[in-house]
PDB file of N, CA and C in Angstrom:
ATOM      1  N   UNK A   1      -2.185  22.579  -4.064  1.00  0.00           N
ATOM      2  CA  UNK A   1      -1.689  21.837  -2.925  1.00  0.00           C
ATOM      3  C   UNK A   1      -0.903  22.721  -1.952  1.00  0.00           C
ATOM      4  N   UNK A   2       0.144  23.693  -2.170  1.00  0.00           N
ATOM      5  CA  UNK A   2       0.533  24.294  -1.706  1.00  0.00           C
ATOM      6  C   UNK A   2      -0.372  25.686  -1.137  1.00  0.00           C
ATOM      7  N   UNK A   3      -1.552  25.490  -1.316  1.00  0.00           N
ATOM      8  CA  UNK A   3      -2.346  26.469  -0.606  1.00  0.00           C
ATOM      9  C   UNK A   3      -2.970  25.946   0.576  1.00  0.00           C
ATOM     10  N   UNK A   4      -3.508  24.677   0.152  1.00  0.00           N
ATOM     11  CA  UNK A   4      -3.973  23.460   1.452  1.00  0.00           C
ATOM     12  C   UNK A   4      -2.968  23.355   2.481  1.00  0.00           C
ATOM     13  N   UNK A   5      -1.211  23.308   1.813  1.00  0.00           N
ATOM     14  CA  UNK A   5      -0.600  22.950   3.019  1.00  0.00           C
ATOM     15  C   UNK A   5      -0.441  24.052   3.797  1.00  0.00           C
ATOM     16  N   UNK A   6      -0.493  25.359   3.563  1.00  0.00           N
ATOM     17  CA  UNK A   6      -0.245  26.728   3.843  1.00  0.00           C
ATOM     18  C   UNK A   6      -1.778  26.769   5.150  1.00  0.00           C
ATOM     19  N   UNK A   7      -2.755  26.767   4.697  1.00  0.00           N
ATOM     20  CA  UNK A   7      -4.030  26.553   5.607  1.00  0.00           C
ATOM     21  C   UNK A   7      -3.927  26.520   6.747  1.00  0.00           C
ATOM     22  N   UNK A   8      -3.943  24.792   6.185  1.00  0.00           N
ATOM     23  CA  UNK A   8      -4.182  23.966   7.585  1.00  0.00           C
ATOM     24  C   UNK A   8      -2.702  23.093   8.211  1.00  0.00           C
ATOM     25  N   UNK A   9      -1.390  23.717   7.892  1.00  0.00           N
ATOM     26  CA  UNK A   9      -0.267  23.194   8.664  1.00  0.00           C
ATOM     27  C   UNK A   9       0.303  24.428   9.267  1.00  0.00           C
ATOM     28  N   UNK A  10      -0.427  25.788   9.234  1.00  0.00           N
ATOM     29  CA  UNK A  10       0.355  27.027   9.540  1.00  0.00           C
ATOM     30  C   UNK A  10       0.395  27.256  11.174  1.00  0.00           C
ATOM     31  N   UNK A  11      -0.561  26.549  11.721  1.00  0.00           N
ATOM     32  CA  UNK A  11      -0.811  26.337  13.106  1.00  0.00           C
ATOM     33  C   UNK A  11       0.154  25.414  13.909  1.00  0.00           C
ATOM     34  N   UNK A  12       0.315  24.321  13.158  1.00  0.00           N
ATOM     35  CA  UNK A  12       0.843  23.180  13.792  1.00  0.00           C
ATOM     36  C   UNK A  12       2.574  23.845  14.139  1.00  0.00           C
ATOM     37  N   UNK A  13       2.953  23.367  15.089  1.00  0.00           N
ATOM     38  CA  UNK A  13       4.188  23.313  15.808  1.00  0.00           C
ATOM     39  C   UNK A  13       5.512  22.488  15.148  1.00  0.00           C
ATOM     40  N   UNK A  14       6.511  23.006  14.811  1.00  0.00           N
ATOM     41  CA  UNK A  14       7.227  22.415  13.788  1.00  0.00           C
ATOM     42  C   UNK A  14       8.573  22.364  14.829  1.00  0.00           C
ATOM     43  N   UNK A  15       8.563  22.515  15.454  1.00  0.00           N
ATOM     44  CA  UNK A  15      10.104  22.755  16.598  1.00  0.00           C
ATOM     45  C   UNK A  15      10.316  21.329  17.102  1.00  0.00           C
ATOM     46  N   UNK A  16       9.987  20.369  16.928  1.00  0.00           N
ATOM     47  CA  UNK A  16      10.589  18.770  17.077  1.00  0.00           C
ATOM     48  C   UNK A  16       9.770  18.277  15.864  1.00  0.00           C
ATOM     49  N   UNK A  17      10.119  19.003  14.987  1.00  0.00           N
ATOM     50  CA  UNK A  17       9.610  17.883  13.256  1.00  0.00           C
ATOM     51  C   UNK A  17      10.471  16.822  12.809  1.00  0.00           C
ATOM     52  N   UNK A  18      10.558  15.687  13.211  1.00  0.00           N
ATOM     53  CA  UNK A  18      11.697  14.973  12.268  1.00  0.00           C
ATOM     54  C   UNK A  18      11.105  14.202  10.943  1.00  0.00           C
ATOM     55  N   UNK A  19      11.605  14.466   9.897  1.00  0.00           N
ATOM     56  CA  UNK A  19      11.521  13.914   9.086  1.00  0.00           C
ATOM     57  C   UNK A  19      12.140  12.344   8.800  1.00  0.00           C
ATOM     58  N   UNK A  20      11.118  11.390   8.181  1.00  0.00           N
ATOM     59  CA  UNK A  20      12.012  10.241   8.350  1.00  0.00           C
ATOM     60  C   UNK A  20      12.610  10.098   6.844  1.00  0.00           C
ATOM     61  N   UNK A  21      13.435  10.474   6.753  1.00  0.00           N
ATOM     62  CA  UNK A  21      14.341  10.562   5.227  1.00  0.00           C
ATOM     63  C   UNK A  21      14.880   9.135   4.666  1.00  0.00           C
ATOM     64  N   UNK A  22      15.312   8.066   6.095  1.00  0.00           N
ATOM     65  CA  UNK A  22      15.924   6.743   5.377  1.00  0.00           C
ATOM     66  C   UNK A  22      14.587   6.024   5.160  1.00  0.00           C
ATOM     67  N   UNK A  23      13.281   5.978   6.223  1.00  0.00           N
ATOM     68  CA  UNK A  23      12.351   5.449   5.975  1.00  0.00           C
ATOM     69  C   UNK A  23      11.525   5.596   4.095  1.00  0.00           C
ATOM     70  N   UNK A  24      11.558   6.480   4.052  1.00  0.00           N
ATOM     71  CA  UNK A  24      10.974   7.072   3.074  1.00  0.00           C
ATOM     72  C   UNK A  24      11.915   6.421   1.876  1.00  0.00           C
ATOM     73  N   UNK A  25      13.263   6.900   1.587  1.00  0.00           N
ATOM     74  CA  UNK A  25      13.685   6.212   0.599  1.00  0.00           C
ATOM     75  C   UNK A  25      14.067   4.471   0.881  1.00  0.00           C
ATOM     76  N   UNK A  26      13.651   3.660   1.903  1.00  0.00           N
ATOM     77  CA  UNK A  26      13.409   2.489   1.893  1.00  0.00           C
ATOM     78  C   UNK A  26      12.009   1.929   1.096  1.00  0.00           C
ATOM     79  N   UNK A  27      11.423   3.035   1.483  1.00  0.00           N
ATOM     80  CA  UNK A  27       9.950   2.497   0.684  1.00  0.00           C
ATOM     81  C   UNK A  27       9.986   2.666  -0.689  1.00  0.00           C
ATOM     82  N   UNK A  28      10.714   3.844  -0.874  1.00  0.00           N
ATOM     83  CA  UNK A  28      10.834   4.373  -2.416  1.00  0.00           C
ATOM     84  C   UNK A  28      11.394   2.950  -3.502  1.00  0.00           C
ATOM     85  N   UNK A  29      12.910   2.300  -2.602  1.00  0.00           N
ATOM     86  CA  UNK A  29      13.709   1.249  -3.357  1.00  0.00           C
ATOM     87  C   UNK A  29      12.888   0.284  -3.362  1.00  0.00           C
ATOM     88  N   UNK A  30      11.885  -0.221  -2.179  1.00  0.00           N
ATOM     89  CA  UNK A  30      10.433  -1.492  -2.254  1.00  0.00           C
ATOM     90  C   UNK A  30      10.097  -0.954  -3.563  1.00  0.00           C
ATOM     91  N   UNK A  31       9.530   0.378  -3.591  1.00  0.00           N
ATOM     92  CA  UNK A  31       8.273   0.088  -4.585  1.00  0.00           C
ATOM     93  C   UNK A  31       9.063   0.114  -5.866  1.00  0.00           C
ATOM     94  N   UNK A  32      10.254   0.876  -5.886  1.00  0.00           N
ATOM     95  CA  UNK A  32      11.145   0.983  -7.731  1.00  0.00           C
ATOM     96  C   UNK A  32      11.529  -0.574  -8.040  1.00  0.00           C
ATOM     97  N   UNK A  33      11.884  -1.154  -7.344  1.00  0.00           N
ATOM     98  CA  UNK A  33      12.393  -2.816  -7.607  1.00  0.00           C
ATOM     99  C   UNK A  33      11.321  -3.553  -8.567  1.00  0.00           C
ATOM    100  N   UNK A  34       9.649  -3.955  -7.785  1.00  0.00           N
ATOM    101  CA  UNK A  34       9.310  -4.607  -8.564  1.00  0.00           C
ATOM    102  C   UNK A  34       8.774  -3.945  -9.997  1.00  0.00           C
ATOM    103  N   UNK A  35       8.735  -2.812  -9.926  1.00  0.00           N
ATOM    104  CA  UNK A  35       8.153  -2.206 -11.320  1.00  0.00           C
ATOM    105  C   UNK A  35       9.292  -2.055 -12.369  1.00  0.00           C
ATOM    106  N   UNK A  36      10.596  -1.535 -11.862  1.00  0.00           N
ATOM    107  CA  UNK A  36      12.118  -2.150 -12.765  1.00  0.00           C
ATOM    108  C   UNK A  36      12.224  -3.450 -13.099  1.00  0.00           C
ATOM    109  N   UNK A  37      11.764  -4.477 -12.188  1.00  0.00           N
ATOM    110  CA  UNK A  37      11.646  -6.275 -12.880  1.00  0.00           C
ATOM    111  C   UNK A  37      10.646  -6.394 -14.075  1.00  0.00           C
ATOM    112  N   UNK A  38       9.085  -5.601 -13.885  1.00  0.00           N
ATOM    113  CA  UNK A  38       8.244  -5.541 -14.514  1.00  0.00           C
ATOM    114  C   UNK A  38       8.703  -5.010 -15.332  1.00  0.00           C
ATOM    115  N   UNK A  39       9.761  -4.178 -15.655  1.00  0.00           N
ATOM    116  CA  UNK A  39       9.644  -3.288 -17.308  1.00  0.00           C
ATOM    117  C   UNK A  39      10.449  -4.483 -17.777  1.00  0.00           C
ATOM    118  N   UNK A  40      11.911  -4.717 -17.154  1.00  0.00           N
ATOM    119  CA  UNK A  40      13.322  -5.724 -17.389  1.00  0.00           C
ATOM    120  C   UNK A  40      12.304  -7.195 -18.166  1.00  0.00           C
ATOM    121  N   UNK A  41      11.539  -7.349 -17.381  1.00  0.00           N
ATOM    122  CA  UNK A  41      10.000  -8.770 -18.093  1.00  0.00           C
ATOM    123  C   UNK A  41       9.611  -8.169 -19.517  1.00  0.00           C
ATOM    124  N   UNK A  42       8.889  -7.583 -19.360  1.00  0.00           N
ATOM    125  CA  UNK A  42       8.497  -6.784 -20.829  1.00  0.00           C
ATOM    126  C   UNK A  42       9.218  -6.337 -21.448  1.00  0.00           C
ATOM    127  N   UNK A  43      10.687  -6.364 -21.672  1.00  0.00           N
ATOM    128  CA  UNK A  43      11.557  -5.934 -22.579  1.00  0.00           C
ATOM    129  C   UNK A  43      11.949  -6.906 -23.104  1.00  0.00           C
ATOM    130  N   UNK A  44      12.518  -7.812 -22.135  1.00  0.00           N
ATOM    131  CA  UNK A  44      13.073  -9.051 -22.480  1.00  0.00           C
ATOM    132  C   UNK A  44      12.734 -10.005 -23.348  1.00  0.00           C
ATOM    133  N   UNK A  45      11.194  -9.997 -22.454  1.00  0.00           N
ATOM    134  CA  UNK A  45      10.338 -11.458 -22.616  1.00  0.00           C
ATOM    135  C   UNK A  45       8.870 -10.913 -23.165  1.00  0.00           C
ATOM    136  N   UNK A  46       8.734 -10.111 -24.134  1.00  0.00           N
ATOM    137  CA  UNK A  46       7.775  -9.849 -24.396  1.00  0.00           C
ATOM    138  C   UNK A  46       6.254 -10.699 -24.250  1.00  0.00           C
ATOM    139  N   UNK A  47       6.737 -12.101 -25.096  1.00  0.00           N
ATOM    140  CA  UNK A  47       5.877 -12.772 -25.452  1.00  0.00           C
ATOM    141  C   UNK A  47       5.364 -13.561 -24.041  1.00  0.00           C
ATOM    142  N   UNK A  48       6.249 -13.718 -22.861  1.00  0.00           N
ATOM    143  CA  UNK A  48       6.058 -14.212 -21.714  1.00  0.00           C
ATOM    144  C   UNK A  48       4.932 -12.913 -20.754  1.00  0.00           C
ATOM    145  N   UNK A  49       5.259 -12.060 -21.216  1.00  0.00           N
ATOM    146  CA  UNK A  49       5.005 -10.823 -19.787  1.00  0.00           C
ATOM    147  C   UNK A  49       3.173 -10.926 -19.487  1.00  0.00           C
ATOM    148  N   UNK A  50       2.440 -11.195 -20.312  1.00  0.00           N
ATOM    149  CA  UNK A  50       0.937 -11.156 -20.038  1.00  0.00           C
ATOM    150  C   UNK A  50       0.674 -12.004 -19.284  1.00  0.00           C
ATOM    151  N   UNK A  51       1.357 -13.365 -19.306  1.00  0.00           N
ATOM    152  CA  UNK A  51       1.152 -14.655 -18.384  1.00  0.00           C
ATOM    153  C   UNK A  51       1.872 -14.277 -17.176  1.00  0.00           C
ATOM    154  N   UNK A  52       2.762 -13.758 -16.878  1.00  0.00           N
ATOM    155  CA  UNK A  52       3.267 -13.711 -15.992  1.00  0.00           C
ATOM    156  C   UNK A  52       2.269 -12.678 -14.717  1.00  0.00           C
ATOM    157  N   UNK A  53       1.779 -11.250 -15.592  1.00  0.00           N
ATOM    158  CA  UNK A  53       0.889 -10.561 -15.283  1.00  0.00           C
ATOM    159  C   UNK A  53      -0.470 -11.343 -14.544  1.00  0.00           C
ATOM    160  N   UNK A  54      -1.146 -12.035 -15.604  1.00  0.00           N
ATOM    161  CA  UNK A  54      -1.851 -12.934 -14.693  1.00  0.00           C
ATOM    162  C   UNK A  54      -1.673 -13.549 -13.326  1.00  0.00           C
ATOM    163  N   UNK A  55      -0.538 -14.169 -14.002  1.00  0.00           N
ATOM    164  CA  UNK A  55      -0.037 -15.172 -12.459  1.00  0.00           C
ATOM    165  C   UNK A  55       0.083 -13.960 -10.745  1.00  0.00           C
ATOM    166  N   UNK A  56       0.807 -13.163 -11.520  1.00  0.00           N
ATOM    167  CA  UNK A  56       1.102 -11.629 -10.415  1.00  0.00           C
ATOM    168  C   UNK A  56      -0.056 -11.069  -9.794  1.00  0.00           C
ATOM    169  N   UNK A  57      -1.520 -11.229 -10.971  1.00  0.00           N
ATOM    170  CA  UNK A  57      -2.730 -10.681 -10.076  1.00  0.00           C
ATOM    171  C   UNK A  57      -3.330 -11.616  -9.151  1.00  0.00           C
ATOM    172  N   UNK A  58      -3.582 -13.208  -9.887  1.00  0.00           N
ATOM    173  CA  UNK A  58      -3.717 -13.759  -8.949  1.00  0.00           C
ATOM    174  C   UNK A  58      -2.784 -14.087  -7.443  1.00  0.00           C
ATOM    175  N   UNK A  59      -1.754 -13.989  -7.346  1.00  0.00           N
ATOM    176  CA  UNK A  59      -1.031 -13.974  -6.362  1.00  0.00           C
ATOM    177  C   UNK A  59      -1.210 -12.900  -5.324  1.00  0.00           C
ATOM    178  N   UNK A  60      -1.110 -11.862  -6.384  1.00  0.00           N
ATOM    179  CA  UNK A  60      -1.684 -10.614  -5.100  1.00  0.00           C
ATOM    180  C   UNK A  60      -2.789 -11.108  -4.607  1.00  0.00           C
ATOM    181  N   UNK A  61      -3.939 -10.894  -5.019  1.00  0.00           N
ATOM    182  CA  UNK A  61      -5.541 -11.127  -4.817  1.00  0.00           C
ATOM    183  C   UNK A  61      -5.318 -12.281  -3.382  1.00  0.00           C
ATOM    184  N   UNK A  62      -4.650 -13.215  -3.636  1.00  0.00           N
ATOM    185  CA  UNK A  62      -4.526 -14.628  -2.737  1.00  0.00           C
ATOM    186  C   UNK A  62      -4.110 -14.151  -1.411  1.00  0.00           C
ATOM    187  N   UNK A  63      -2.812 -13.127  -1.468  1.00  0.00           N
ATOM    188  CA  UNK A  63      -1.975 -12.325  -0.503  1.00  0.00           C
ATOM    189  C   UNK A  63      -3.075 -11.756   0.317  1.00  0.00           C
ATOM    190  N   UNK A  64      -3.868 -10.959  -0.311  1.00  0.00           N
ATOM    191  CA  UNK A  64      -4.594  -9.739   0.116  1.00  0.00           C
ATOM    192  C   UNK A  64      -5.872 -10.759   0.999  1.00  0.00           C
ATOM    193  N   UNK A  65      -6.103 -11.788   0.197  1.00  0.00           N
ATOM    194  CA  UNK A  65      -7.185 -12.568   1.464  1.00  0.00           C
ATOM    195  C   UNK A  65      -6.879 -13.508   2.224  1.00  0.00           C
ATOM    196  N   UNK A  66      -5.595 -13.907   2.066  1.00  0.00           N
ATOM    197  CA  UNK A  66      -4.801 -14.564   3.040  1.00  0.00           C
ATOM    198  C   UNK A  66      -4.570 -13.432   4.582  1.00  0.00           C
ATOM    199  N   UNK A  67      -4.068 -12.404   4.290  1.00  0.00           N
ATOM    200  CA  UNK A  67      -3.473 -11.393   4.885  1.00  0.00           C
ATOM    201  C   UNK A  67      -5.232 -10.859   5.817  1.00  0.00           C
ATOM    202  N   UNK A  68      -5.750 -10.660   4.852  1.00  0.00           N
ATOM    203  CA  UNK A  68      -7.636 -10.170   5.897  1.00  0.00           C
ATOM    204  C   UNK A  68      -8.168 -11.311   6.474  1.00  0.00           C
ATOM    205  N   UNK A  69      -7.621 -12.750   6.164  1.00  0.00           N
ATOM    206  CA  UNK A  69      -8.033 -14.027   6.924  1.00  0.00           C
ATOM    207  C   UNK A  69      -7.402 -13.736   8.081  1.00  0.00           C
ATOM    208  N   UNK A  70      -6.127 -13.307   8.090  1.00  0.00           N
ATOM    209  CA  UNK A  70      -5.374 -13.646   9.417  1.00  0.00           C
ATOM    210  C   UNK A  70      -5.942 -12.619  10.219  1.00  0.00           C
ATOM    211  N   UNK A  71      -5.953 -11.134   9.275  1.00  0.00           N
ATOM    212  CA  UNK A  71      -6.159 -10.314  10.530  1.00  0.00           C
ATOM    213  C   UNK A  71      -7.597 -10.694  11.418  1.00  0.00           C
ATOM    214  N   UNK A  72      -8.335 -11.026  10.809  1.00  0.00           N
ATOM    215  CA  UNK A  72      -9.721 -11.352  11.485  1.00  0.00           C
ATOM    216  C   UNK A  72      -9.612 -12.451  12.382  1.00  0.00           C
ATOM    217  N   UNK A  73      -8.699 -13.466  12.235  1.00  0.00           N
ATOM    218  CA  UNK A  73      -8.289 -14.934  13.078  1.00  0.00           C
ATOM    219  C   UNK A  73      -7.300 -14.121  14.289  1.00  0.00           C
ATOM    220  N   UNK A  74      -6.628 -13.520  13.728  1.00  0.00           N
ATOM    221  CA  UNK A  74      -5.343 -12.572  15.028  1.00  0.00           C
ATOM    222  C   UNK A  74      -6.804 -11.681  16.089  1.00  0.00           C
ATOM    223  N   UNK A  75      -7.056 -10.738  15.290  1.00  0.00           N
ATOM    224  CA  UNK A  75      -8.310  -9.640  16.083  1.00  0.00           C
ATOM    225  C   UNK A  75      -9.791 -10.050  15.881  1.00  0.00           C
ATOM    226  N   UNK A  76     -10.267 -11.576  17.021  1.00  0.00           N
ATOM    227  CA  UNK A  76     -11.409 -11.040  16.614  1.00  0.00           C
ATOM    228  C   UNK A  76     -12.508 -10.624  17.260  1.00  0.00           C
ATOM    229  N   UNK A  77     -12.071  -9.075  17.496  1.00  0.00           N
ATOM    230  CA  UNK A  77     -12.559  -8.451  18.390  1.00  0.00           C
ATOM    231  C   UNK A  77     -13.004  -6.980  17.591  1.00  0.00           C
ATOM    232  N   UNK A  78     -12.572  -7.148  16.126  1.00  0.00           N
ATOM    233  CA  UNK A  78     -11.920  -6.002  15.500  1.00  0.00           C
ATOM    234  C   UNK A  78     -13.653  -5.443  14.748  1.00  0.00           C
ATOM    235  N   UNK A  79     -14.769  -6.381  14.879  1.00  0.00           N
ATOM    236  CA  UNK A  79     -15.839  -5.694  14.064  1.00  0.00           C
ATOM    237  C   UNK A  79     -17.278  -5.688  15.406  1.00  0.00           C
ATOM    238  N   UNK A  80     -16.509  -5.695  16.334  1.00  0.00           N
ATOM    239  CA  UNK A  80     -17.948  -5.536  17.536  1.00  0.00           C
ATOM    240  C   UNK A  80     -18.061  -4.016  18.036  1.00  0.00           C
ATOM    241  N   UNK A  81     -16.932  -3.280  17.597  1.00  0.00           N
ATOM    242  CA  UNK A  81     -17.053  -1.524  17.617  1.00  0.00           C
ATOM    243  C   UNK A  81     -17.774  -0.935  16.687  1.00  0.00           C
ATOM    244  N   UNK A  82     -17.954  -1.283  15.690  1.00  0.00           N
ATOM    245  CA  UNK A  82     -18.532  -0.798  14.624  1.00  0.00           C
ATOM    246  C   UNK A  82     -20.024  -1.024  14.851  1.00  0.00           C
ATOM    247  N   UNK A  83     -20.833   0.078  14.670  1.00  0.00           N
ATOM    248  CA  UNK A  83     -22.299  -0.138  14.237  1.00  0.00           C
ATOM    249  C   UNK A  83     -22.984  -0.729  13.316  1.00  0.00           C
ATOM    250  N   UNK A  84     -23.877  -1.769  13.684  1.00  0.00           N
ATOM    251  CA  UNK A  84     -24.618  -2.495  12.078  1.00  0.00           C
ATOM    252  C   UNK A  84     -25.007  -1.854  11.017  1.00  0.00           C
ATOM    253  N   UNK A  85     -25.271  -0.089  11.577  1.00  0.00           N
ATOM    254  CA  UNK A  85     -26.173   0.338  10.539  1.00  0.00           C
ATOM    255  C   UNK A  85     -24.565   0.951   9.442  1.00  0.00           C
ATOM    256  N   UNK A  86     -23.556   0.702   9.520  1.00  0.00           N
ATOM    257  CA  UNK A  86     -22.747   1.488   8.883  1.00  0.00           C
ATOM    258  C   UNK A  86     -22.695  -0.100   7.908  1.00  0.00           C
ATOM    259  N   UNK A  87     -22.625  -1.157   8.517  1.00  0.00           N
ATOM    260  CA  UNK A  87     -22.354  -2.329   7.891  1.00  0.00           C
ATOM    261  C   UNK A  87     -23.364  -2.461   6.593  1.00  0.00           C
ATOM    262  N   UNK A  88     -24.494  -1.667   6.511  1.00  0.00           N
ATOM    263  CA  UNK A  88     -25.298  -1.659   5.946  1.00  0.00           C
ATOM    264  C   UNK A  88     -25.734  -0.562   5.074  1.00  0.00           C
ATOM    265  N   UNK A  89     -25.060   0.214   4.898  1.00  0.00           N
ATOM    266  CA  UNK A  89     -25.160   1.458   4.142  1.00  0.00           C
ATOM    267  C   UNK A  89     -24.266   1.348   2.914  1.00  0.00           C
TER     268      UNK A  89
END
């Protein structure tokens, strides 16, 4: 990895780089929370945690086509750029 970044970032211009440091550990505390509940479940509640797992996939799954319903109802303008023949490959 450190040969890839050496490559192809040795060109690029680094003299207004900001790094977003609070962004980054905001995302970090999102993603550590629910997987710390998930262990805190399975420690606790052993015998509960598989059902709960279930319930968690279906919920996502619901999220995830709730969430591609809207975007297609918000944009729908969003699949007349695209070529048929890619739709089809």
């Amino acid at each position: 990895m450190p040969l890839n970044v050496w490559l192809y970032g040795r060109n690029l211009e680094t003299n207004n780089l900001v790094i977003p440091y609070v962004e980054m550990s905001i995302t970090l505390i999102l993603i550590t929370i629910p997987v710390i509940l998930g262990m805190f479940i399975n420690w606790r509640l052993p015998k509960y945690s598989p059902y709960i797992t279930k319930i968690g996939v279906f919920a996502g799954f619901g999220i995830i086509c709730f969430c591609q319903t809207l975007e297609v109802i918000i944009f729908p303008d969003i699949f007349l750029g695209v070529p048929y023949r890619l739709y089809t490959a």
